[in-house]
C-alpha atoms as a PDB file:
ATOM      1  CA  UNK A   1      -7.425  17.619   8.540  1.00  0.00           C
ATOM      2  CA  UNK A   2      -7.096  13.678   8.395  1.00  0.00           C
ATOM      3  CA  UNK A   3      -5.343  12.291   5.349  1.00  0.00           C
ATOM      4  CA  UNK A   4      -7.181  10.160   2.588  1.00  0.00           C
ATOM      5  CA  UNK A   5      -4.983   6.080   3.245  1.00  0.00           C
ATOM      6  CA  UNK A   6      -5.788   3.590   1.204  1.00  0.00           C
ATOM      7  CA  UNK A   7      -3.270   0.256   1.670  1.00  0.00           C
ATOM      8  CA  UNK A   8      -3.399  -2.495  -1.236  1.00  0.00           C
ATOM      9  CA  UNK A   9      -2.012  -5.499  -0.032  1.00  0.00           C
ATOM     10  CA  UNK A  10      -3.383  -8.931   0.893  1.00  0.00           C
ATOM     11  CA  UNK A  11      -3.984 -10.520   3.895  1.00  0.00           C
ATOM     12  CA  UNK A  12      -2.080 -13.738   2.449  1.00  0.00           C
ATOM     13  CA  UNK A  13       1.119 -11.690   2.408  1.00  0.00           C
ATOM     14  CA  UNK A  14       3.196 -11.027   5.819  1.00  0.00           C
ATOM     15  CA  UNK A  15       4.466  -7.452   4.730  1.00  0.00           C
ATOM     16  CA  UNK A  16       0.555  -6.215   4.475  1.00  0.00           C
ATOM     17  CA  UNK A  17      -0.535  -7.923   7.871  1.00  0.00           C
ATOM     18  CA  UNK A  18       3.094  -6.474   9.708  1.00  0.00           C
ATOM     19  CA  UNK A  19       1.921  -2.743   7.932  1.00  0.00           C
ATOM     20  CA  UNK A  20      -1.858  -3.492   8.987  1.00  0.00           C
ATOM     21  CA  UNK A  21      -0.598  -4.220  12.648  1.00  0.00           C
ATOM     22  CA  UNK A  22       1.604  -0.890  12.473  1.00  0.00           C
ATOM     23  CA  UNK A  23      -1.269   1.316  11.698  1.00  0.00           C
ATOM     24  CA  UNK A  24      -3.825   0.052  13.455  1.00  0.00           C
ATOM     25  CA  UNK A  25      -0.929   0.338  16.455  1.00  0.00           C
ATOM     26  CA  UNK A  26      -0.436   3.874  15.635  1.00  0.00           C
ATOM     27  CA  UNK A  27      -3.807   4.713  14.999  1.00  0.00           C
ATOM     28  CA  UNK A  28      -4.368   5.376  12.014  1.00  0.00           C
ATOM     29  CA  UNK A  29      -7.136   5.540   9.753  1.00  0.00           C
ATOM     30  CA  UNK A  30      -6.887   3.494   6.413  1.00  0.00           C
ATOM     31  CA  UNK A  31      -9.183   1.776   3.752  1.00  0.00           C
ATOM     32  CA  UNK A  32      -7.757  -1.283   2.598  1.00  0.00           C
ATOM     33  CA  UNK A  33      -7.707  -3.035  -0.610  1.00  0.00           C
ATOM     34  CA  UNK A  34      -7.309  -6.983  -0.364  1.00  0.00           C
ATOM     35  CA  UNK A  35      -6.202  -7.120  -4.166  1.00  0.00           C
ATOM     36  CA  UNK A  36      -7.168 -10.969  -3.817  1.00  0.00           C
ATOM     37  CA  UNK A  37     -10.517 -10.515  -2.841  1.00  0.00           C
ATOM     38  CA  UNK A  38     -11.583  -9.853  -6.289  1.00  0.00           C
ATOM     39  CA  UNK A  39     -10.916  -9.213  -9.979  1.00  0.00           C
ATOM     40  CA  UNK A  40     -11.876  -5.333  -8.961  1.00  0.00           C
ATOM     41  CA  UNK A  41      -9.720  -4.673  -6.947  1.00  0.00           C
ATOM     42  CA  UNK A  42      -6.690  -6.583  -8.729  1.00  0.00           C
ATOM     43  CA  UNK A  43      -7.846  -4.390 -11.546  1.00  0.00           C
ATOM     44  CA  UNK A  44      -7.153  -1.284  -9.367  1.00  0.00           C
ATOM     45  CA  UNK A  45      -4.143  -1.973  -7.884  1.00  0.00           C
ATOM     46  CA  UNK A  46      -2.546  -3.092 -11.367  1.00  0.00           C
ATOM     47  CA  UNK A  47      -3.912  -0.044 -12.637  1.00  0.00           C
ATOM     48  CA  UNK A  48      -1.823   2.380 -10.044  1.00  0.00           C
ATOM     49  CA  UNK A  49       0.864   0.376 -10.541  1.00  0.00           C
ATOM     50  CA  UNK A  50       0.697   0.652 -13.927  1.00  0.00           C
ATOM     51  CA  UNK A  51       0.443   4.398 -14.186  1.00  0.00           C
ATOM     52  CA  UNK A  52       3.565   4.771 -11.740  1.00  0.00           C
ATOM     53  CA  UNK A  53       6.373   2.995 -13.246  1.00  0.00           C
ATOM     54  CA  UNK A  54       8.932   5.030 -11.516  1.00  0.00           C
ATOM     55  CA  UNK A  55       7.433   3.826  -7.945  1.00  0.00           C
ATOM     56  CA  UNK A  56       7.078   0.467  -8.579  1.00  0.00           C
ATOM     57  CA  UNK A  57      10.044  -0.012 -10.566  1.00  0.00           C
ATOM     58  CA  UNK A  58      12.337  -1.757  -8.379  1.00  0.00           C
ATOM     59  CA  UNK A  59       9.342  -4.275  -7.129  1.00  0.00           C
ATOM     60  CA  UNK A  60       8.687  -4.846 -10.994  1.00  0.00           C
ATOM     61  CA  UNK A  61      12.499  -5.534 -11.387  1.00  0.00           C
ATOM     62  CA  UNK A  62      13.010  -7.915  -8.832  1.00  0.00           C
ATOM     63  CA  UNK A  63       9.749  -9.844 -10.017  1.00  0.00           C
ATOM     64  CA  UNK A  64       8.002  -8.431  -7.161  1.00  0.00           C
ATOM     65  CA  UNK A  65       3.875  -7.698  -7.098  1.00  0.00           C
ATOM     66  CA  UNK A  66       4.823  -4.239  -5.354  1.00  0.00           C
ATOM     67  CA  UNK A  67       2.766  -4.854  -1.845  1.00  0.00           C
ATOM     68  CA  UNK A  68       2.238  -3.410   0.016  1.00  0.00           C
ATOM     69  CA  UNK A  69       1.489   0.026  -0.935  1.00  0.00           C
ATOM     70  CA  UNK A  70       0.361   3.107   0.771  1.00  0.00           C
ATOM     71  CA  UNK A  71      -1.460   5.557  -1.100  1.00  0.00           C
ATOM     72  CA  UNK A  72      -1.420   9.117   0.967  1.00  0.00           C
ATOM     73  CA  UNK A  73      -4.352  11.921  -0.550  1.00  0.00           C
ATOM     74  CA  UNK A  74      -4.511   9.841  -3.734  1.00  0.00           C
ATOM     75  CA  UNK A  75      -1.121  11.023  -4.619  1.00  0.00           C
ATOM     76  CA  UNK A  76       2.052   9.883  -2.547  1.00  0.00           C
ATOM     77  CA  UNK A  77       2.652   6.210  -2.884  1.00  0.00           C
ATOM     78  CA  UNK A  78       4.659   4.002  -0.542  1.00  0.00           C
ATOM     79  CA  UNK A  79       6.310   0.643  -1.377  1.00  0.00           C
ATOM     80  CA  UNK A  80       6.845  -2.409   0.343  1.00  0.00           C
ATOM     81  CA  UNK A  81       9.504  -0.511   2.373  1.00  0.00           C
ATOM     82  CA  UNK A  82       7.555   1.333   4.581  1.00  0.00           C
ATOM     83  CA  UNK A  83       9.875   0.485   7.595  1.00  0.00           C
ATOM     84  CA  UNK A  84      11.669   4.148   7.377  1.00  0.00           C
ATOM     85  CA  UNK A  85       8.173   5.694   6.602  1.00  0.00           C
ATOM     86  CA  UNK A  86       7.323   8.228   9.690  1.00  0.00           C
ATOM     87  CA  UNK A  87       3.831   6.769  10.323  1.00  0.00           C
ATOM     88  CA  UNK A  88       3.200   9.475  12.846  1.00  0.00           C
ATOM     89  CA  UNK A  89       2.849  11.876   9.680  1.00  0.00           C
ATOM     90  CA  UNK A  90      -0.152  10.068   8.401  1.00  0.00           C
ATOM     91  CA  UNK A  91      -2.403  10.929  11.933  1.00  0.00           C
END
């Protein structure tokens, strides 16, 4: 069964278009939410972050937006450091 991705990031910011390139490498299957290409979207991204302080907490401390972000079957959510993240788990 194929996992549910949806990445928020922008395609103004080099961390989202390096994590793009990685799936699309590897891949994988994503949605992806430009969080700039709308008030919407910014809505929904602020609203995930929002209701996951303990995820986003570092980004938020370090003055960070928190992108990009992976969300895996609407329930794990990767950070900005996906680097470690196994991307061969999300096939």
């Amino acid at each position: 069964m194929s996992k549910k991705i949806i990445l928020y990031g922008s395609t103004q910011c080099p961390d989202c278009v390096k994590t793009k390139e990685a799936l699309d490498k590897e891949g994988i299957h994503y949605g992806f939410v430009d969080i700039l290409a709308g008030l919407g979207h910014l809505k929904k991204f602020l609203n995930l972050r929002d209701q996951n302080p303990q995820v986003f907490g570092e980004a938020a401390a370090g003055g960070k937006i928190g992108i990009p972000t992976l969300v895996v079957d609407d329930r794990d959510i990767y950070v900005k450091d996906l680097e470690g993240l196994d991307l061969s788990r999300l096939k």
